[in-house]
C-alpha atoms as a PDB file:
ATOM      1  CA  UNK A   1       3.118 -22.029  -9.616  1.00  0.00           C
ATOM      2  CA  UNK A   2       5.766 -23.308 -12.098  1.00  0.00           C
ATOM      3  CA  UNK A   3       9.382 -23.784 -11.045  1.00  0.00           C
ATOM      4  CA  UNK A   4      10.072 -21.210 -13.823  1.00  0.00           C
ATOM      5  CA  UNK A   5       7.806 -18.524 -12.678  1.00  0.00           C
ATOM      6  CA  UNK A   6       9.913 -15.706 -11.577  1.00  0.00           C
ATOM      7  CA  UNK A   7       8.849 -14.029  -8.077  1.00  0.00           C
ATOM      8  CA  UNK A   8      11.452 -11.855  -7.417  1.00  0.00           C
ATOM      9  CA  UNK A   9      13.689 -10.010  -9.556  1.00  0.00           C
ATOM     10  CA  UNK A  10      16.361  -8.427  -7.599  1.00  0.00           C
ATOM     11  CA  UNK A  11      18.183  -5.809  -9.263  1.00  0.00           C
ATOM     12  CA  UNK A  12      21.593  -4.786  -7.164  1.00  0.00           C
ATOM     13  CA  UNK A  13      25.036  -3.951  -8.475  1.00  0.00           C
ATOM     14  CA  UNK A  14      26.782  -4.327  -5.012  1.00  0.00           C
ATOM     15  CA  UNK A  15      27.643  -8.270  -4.630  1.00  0.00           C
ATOM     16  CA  UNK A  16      27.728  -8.102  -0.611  1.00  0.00           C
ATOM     17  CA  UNK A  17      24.544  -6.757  -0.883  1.00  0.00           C
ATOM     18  CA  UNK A  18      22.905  -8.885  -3.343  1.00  0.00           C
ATOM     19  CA  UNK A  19      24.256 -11.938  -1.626  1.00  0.00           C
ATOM     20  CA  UNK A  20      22.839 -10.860   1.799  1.00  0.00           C
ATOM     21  CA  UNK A  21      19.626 -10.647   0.146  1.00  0.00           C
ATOM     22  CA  UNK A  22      19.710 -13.935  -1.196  1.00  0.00           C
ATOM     23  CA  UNK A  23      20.737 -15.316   1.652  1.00  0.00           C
ATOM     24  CA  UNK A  24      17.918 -13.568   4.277  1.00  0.00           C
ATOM     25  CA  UNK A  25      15.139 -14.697   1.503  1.00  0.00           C
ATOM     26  CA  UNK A  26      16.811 -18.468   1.615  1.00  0.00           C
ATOM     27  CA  UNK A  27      16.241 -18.297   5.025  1.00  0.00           C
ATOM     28  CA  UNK A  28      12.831 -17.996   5.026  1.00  0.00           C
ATOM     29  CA  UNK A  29      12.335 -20.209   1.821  1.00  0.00           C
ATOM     30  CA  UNK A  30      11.681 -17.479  -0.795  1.00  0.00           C
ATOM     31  CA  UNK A  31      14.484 -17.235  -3.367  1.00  0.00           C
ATOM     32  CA  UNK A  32      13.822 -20.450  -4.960  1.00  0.00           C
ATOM     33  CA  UNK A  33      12.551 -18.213  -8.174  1.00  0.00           C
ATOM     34  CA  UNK A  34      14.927 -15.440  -7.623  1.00  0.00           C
ATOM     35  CA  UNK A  35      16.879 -13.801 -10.633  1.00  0.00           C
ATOM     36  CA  UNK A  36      19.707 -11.190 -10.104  1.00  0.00           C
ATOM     37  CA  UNK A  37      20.654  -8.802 -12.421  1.00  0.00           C
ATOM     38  CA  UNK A  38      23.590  -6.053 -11.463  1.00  0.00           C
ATOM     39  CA  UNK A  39      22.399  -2.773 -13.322  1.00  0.00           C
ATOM     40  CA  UNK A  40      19.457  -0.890 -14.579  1.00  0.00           C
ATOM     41  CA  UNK A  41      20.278  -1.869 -18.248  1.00  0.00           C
ATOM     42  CA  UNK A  42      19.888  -5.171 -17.360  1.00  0.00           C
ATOM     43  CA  UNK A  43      16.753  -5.479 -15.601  1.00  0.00           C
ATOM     44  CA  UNK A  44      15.053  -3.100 -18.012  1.00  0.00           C
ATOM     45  CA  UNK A  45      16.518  -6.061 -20.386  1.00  0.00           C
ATOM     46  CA  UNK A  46      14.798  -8.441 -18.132  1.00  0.00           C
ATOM     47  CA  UNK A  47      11.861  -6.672 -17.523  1.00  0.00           C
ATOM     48  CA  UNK A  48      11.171  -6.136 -21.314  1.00  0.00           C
ATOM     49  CA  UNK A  49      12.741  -9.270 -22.667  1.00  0.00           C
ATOM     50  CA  UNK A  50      15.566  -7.798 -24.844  1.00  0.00           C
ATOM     51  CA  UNK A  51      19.155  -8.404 -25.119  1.00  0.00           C
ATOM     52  CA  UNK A  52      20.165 -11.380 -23.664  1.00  0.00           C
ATOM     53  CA  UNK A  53      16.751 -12.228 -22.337  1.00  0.00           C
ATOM     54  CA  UNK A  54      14.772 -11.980 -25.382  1.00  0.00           C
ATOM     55  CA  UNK A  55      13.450 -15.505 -25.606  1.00  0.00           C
ATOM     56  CA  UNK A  56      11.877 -15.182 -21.939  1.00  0.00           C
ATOM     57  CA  UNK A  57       8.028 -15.371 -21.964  1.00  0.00           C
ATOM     58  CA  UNK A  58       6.779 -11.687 -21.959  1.00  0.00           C
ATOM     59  CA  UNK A  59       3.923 -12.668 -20.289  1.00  0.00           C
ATOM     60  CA  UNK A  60       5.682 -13.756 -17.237  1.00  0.00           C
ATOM     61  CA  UNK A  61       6.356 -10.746 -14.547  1.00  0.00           C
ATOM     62  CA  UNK A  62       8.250 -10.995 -11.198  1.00  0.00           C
ATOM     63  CA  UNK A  63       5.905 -10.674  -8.151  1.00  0.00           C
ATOM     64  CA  UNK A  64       7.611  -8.220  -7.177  1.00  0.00           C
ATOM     65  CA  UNK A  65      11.279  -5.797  -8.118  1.00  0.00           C
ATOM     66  CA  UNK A  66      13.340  -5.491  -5.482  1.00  0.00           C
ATOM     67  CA  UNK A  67      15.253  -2.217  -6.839  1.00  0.00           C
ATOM     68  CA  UNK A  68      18.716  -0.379  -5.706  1.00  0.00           C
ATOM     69  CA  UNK A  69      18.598   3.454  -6.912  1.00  0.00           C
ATOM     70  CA  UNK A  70      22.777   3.939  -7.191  1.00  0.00           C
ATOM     71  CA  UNK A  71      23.889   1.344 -10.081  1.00  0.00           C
ATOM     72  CA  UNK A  72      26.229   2.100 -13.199  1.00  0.00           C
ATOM     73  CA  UNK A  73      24.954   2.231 -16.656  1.00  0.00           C
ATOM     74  CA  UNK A  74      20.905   2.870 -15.960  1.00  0.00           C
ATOM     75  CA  UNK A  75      20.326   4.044 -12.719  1.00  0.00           C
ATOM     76  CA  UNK A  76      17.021   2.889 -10.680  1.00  0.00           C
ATOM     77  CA  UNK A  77      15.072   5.931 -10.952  1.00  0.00           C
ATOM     78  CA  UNK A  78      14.842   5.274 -14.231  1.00  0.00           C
ATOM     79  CA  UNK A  79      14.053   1.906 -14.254  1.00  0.00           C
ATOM     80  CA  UNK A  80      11.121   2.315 -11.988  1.00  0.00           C
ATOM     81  CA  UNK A  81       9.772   5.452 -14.778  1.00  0.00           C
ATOM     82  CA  UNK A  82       9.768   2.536 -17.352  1.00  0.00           C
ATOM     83  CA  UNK A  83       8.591   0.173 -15.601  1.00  0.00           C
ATOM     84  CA  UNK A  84       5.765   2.454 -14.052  1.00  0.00           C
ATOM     85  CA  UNK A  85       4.611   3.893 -17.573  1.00  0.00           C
ATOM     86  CA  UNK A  86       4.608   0.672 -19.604  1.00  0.00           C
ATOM     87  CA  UNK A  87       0.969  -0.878 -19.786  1.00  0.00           C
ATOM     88  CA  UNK A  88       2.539  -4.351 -19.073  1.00  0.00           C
ATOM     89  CA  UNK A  89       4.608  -3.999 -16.306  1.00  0.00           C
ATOM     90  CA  UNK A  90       3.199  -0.931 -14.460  1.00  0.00           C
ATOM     91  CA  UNK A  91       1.217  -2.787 -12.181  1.00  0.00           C
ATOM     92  CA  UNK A  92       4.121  -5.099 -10.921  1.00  0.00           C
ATOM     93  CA  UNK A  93       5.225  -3.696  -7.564  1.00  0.00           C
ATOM     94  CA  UNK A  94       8.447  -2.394  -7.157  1.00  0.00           C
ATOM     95  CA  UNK A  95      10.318  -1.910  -3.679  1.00  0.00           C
ATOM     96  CA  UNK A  96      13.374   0.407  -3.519  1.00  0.00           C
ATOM     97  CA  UNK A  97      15.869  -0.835  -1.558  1.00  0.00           C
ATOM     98  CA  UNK A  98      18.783   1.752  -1.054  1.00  0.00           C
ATOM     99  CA  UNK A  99      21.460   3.476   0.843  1.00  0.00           C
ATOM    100  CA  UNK A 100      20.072   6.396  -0.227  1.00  0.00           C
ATOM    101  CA  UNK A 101      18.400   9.112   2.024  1.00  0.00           C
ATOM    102  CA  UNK A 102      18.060  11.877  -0.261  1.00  0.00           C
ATOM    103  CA  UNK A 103      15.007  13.260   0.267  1.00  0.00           C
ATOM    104  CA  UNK A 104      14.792  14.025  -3.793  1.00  0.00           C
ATOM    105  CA  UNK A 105      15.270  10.047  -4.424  1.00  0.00           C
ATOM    106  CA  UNK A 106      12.381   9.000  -2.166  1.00  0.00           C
ATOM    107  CA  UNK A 107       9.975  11.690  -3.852  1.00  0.00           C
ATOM    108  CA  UNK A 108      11.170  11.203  -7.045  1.00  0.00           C
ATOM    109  CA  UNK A 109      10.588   7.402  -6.276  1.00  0.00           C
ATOM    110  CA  UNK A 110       6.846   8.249  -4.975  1.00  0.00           C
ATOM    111  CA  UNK A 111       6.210  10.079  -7.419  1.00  0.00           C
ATOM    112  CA  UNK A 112       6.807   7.568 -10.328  1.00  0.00           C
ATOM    113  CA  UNK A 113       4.727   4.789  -8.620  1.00  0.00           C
ATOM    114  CA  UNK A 114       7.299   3.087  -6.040  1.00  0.00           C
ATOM    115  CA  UNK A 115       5.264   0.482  -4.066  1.00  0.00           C
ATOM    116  CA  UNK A 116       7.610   0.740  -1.374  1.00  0.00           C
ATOM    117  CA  UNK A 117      10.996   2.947  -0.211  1.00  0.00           C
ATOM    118  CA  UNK A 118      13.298   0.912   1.835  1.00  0.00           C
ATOM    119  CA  UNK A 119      16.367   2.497   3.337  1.00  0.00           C
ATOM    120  CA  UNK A 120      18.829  -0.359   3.908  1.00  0.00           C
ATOM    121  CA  UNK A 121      19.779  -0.778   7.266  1.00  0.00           C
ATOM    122  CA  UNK A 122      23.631  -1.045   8.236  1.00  0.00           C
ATOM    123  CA  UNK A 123      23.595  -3.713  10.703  1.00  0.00           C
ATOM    124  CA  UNK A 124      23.999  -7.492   9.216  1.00  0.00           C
ATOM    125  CA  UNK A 125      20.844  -8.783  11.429  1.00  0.00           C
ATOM    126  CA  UNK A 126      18.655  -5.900  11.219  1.00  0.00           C
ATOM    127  CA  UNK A 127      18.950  -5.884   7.195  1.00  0.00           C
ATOM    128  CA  UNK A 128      18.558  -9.612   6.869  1.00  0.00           C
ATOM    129  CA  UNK A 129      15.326  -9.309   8.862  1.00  0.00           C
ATOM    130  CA  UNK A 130      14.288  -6.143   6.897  1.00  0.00           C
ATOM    131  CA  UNK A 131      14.914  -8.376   3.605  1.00  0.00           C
ATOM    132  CA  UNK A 132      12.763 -11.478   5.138  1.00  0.00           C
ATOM    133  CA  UNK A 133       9.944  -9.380   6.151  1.00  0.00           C
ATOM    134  CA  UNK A 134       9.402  -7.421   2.740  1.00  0.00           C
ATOM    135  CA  UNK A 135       9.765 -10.610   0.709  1.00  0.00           C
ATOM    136  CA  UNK A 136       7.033 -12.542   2.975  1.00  0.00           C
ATOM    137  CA  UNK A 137       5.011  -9.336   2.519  1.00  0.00           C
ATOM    138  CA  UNK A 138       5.282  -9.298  -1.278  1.00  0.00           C
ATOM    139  CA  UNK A 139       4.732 -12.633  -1.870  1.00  0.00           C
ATOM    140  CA  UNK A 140       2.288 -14.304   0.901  1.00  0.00           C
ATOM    141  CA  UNK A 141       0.652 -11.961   2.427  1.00  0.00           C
ATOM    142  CA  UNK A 142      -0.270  -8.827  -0.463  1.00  0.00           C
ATOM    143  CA  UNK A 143      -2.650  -9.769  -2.774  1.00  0.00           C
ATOM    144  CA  UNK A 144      -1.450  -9.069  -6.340  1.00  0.00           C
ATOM    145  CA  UNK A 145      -3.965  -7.785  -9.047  1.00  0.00           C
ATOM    146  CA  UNK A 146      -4.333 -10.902 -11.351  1.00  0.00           C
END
C-alpha cells in the first residue's frame, strides 16, 4: 500500500462525531489514510475528483465510505445513488452510519446498494467499539473485488 492510498473516506458533518470516529479507528491503528469531508457536496467532490480535489488520482478509491445520511448541502442518500450508479465507484462499499431510524432511510439506503446500515449508538464506549469493529471489517478481514 502507499502512504497516499486512501482507505477510508469518512463523510460526517457533526465534528463530535467525526472526531470520535477518528479517534476509535486510531485506536485500533486504522486512520492513518483517513480523509474527512463534512457534507455530501464534498465527498461527491472527493469521490469524483472535482472542485477542490480535482488533481487527485481518479483511479484511487477509498476501501471503504463511511457515510452519515443527515448533512447540509447534499444529503447522504444521494451520495450513495451516485456513487452506486457510476461504473467507477459503484463497487466501493459504502457503510451508513446514522442517527437515523427511519425505516424509509434504511430501505431507501438498501435499495440503492448500501453495503452496510449502521445506527449509531448513543453511548461513548459502545460507539467507539461499533466504529473499531466495522473499520477492521472493511479493511482486514472483507475481501474487496480488485
Amino acid at each position: 500500500m502507499s502512504n497516499n492510498e486512501i482507505e477510508i473516506l469518512l463523510v460526517e458533518d457533526n465534528i463530535n462525531d467525526a472526531e470520535l470516529t477518528i479517534r476509535s479507528l486510531k485506536k485500533v491503528n486504522l486512520a492513518n489514510n483517513l480523509v474527512h469531508v463534512q457534507d455530501g457536496e464534498e465527498a461527491l467532490d472527493f469521490i469524483f475528483c472535482e472542485g477542490k480535489f480535482a488533481g487527485r488520482n481518479k483511479q484511487q478509491h477509498p476501501k471503504v465510505i463511511l457515510l452519515d445520511i443527515k448533512m447540509p448541502k447534499v444529503d447522504g442518500i444521494e451520495v450513495l445513488r451516485q456513487i452506486k450508479t457510476n461504473e467507477a465507484t459503484k463497487s466501493i462499499p459504502v457503510v451508513v452510519m446514522t442517527s437515523s431510524r427511519e425505516e424509509q432511510d434504511i430501505i431507501t439506503s438498501y435499495q440503492l446498494g448500501v453495503n452496510s446500515y449502521v445506527v449509531k449508538p448513543v453511548n461513548f464506549e459502545t460507539f467507539a467499539k461499533a466504529v473499531s469493529d466495522l473499520g477492521l471489517y472493511w479493511l482486514i478481514t472483507n475481501q474487496a473485488p480488485i
